[in-house]
N, C-alpha and C. Protein backbone atom coordinates (compact mmCIF):
# COMPACT_ATOMS: atom_id res chain seq x y z
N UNK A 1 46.31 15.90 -31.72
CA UNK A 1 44.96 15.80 -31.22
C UNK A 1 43.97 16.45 -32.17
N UNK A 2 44.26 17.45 -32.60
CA UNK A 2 43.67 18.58 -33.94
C UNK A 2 42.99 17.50 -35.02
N UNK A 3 44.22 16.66 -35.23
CA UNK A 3 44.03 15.94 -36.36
C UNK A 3 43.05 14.99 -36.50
N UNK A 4 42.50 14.49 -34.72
CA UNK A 4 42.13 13.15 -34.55
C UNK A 4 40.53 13.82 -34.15
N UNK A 5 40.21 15.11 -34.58
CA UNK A 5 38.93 15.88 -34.38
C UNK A 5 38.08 14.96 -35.51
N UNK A 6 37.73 15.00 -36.17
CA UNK A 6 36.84 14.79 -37.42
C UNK A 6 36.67 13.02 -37.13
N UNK A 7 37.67 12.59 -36.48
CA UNK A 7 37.26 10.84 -35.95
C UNK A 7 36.52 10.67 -34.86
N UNK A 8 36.58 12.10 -34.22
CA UNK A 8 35.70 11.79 -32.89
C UNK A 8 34.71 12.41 -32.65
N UNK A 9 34.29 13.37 -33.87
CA UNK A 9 32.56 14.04 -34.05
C UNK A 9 31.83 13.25 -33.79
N UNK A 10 31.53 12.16 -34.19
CA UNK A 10 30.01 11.51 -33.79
C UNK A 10 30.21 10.86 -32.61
N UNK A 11 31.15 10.24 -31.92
CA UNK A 11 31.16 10.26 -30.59
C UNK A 11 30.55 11.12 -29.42
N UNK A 12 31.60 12.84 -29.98
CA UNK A 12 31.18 13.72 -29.55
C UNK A 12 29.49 14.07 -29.16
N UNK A 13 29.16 14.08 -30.62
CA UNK A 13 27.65 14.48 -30.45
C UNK A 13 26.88 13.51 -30.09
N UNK A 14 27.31 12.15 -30.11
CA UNK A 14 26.61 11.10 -29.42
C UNK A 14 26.19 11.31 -28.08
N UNK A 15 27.37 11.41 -27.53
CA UNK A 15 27.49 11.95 -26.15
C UNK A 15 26.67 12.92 -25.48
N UNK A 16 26.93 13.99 -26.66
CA UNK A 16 26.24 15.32 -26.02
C UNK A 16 24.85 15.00 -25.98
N UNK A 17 24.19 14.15 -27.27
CA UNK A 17 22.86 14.20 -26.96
C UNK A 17 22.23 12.74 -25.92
N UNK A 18 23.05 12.24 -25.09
CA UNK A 18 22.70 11.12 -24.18
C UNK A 18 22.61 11.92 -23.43
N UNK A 19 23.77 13.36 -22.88
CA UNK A 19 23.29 14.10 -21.55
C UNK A 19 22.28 14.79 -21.88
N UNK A 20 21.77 15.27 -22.79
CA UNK A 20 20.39 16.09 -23.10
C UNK A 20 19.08 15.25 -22.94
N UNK A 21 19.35 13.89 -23.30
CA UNK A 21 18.12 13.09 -23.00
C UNK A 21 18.30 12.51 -21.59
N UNK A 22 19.09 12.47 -20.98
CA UNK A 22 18.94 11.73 -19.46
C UNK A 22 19.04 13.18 -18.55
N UNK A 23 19.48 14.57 -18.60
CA UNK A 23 19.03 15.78 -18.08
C UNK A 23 17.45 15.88 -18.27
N UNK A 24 17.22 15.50 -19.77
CA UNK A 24 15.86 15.56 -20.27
C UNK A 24 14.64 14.58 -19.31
N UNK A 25 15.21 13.56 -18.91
CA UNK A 25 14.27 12.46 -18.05
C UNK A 25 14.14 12.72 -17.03
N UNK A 26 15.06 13.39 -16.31
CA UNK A 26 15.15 13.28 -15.34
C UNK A 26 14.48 15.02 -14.77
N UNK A 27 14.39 15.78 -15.44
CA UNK A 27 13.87 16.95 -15.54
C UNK A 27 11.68 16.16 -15.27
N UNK A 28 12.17 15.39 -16.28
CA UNK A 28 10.36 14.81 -16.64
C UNK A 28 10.05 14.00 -15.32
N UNK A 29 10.92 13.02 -15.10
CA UNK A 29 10.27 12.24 -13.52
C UNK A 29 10.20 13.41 -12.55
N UNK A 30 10.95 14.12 -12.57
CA UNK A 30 10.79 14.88 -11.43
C UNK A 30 9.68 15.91 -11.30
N UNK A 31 9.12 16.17 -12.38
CA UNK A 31 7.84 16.82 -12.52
C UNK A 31 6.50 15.78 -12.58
N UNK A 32 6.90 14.18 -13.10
CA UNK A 32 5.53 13.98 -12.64
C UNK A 32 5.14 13.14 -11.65
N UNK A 33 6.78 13.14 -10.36
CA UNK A 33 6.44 13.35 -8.94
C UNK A 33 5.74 14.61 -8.17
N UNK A 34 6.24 15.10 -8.66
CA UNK A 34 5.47 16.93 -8.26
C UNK A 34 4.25 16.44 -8.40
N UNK A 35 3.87 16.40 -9.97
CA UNK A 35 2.68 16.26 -10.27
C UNK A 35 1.81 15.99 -9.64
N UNK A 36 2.09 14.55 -8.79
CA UNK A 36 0.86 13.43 -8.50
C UNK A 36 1.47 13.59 -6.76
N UNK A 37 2.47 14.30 -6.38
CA UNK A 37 2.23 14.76 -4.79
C UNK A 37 2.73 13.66 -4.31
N UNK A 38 4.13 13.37 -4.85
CA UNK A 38 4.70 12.30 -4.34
C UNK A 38 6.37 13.31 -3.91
N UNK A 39 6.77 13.28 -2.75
CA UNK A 39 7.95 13.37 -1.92
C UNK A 39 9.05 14.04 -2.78
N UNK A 40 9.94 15.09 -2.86
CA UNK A 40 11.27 14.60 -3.94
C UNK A 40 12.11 14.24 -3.01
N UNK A 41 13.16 13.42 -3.75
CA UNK A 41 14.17 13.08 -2.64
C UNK A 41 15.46 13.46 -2.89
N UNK A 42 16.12 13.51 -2.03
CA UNK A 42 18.01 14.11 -2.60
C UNK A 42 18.38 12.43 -2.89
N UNK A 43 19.70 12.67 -3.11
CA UNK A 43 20.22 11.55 -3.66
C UNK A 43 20.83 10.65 -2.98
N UNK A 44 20.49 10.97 -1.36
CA UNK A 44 20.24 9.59 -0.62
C UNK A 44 19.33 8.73 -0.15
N UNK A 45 18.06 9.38 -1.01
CA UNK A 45 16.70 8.76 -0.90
C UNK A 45 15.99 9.24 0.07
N UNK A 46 16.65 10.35 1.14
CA UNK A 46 15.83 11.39 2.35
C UNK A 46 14.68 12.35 1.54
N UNK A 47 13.71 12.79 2.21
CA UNK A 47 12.95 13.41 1.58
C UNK A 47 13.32 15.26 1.97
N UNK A 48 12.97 15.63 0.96
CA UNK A 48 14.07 17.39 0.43
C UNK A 48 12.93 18.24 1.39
N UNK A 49 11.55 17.94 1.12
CA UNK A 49 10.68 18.46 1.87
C UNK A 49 9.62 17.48 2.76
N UNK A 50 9.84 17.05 3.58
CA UNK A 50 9.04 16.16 4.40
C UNK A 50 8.07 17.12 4.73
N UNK A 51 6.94 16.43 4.82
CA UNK A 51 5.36 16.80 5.37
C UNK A 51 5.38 16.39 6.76
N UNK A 52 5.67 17.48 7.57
CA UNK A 52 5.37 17.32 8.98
C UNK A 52 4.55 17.83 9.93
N UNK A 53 3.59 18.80 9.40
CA UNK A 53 3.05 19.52 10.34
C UNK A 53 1.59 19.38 10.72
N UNK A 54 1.15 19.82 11.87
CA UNK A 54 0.55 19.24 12.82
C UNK A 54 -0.24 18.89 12.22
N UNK A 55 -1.22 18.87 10.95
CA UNK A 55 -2.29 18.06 10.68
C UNK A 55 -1.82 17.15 10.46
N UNK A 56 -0.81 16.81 9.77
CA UNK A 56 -0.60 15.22 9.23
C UNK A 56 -0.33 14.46 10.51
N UNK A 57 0.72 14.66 12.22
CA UNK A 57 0.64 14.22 13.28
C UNK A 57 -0.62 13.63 13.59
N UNK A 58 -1.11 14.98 13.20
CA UNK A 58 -2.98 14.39 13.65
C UNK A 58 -3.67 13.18 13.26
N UNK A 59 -3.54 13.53 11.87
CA UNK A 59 -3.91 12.31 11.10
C UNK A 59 -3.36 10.78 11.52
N UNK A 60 -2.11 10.90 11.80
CA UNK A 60 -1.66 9.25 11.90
C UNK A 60 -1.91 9.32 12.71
N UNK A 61 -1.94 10.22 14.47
CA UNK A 61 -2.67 9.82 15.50
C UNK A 61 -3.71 8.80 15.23
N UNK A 62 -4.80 9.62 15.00
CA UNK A 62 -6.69 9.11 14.11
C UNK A 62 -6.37 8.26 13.58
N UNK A 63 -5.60 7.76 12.58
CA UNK A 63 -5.94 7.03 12.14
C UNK A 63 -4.77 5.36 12.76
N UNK A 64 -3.98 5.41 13.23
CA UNK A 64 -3.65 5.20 14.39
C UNK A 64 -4.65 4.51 15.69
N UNK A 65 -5.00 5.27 15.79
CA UNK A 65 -6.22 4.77 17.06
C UNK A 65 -7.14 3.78 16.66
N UNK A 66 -7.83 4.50 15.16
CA UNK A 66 -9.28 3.66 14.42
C UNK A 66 -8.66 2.04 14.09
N UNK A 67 -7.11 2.02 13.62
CA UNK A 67 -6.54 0.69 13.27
C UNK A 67 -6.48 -0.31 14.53
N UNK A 68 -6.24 0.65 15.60
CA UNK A 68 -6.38 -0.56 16.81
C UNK A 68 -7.54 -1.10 16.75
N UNK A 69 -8.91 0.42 17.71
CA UNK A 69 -9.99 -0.10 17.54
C UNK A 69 -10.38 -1.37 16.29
N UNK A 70 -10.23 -0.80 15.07
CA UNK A 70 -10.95 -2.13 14.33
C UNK A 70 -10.10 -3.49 14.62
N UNK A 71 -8.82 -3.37 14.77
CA UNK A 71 -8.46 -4.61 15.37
C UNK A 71 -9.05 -5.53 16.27
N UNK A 72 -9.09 -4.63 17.55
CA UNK A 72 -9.45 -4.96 18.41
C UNK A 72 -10.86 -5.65 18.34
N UNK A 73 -12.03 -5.10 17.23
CA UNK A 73 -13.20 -5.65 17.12
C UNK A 73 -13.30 -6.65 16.21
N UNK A 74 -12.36 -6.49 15.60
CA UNK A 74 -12.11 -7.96 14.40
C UNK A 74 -11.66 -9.37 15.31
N UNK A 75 -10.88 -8.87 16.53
CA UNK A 75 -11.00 -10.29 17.23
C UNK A 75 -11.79 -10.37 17.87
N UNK A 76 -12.56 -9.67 18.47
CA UNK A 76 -13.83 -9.95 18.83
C UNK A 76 -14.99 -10.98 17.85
N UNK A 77 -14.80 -10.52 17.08
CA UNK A 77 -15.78 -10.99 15.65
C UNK A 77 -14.83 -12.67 15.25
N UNK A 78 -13.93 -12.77 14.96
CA UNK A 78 -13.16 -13.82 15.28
C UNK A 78 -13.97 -15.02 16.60
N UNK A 79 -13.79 -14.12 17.68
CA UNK A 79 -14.30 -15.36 18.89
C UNK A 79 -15.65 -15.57 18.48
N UNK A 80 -16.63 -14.81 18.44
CA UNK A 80 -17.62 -14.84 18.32
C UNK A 80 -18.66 -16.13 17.28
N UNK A 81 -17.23 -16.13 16.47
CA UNK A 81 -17.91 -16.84 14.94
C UNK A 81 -17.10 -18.55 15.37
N UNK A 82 -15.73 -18.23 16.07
CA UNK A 82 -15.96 -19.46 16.49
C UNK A 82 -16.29 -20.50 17.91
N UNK A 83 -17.31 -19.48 18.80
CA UNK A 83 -18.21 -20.43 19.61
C UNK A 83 -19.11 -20.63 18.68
N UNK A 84 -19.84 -19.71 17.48
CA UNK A 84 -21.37 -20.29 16.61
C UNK A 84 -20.48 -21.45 16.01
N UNK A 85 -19.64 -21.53 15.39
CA UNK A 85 -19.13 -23.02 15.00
C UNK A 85 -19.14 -23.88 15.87
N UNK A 86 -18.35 -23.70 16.96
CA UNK A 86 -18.81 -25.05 17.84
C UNK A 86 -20.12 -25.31 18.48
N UNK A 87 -20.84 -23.97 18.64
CA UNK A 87 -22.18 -24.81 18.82
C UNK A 87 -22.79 -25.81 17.66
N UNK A 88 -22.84 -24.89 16.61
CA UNK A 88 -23.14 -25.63 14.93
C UNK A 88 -22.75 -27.04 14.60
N UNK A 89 -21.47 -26.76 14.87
CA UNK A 89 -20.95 -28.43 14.92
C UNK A 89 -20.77 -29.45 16.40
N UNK A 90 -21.25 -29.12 17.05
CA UNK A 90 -21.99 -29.65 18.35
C UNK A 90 -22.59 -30.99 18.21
N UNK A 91 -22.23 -32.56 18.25
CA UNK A 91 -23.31 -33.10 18.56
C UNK A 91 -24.51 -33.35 18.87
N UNK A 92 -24.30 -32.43 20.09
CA UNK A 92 -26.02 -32.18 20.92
C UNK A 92 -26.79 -31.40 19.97
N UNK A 93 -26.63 -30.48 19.03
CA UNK A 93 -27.68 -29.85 18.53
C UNK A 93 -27.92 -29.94 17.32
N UNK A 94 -27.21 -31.00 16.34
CA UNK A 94 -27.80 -31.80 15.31
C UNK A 94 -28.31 -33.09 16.03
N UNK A 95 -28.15 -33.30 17.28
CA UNK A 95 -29.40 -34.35 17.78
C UNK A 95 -30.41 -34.04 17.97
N UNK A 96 -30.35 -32.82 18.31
CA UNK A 96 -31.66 -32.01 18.77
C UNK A 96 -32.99 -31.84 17.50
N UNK A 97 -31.94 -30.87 16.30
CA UNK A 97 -32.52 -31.01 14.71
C UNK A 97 -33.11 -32.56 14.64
N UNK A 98 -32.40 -33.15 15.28
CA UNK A 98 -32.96 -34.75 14.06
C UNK A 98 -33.95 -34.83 14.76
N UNK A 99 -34.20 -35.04 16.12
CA UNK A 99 -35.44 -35.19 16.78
C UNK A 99 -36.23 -34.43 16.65
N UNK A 100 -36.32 -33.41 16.23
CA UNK A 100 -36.93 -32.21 16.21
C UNK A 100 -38.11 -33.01 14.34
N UNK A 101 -37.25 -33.28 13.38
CA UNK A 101 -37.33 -33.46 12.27
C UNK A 101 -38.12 -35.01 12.34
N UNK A 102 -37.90 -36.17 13.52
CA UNK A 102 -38.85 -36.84 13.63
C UNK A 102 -40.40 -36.84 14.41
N UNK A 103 -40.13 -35.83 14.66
CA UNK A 103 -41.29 -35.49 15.27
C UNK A 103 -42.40 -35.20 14.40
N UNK A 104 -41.82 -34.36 13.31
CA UNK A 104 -42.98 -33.86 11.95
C UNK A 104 -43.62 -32.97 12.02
N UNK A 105 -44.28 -32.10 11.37
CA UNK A 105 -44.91 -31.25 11.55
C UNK A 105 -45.45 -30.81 12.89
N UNK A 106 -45.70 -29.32 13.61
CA UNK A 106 -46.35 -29.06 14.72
C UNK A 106 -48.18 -29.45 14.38
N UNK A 107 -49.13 -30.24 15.08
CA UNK A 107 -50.43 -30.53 14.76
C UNK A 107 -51.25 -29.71 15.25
């Protein structure tokens, strides 16, 4: 095995420096998750420190609620726009315009 040293140096150090650069990356993603306030996770993808406390509850409450509400008024706004279409496209009230338009000016 002694002998078969000097055939397997650059392997060796090949090696050694792939774990120094992927220790090395992985040292770096993990700081510029920190960085930018993104989750770390263990290595089943669970989060190591979850954000749970009562303001953040709060928050998805609020914001929670405001997503219904605007829902709720977006279909409103929905019906709304289509009775003005069917009046708009109404028979009766482009008959109305046309007569209106033969009539001519108020004198």
């Amino acid at each position: 095995m002694m002998e078969n040293l000097p055939l397997l140096e650059p392997y060796l150090r090949s090696a050694v420096i792939l774990a120094v650069l992927g220790i090395g990356a992985w040292v770096f993603t993990t700081w510029l998750r920190v960085k930018h306030g993104y989750p770390l996770e263990g290595g089943w993808g669970q989060a190591v420190y979850p954000k749970t406390n009562n303001e953040t509850v709060e928050r998805m409450k609020l914001l929670t609620s405001e997503n219904a509400q605007l829902r709720a008024e977006l279909g409103s706004i929905k019906d709304r726009l289509a009775t003005v279409e069917r009046i708009v496209t109404d028979r009766g009230y482009s008959l109305d315009h046309e007569i209106e338009q033969l009539r001519g000016p108020a004198n």
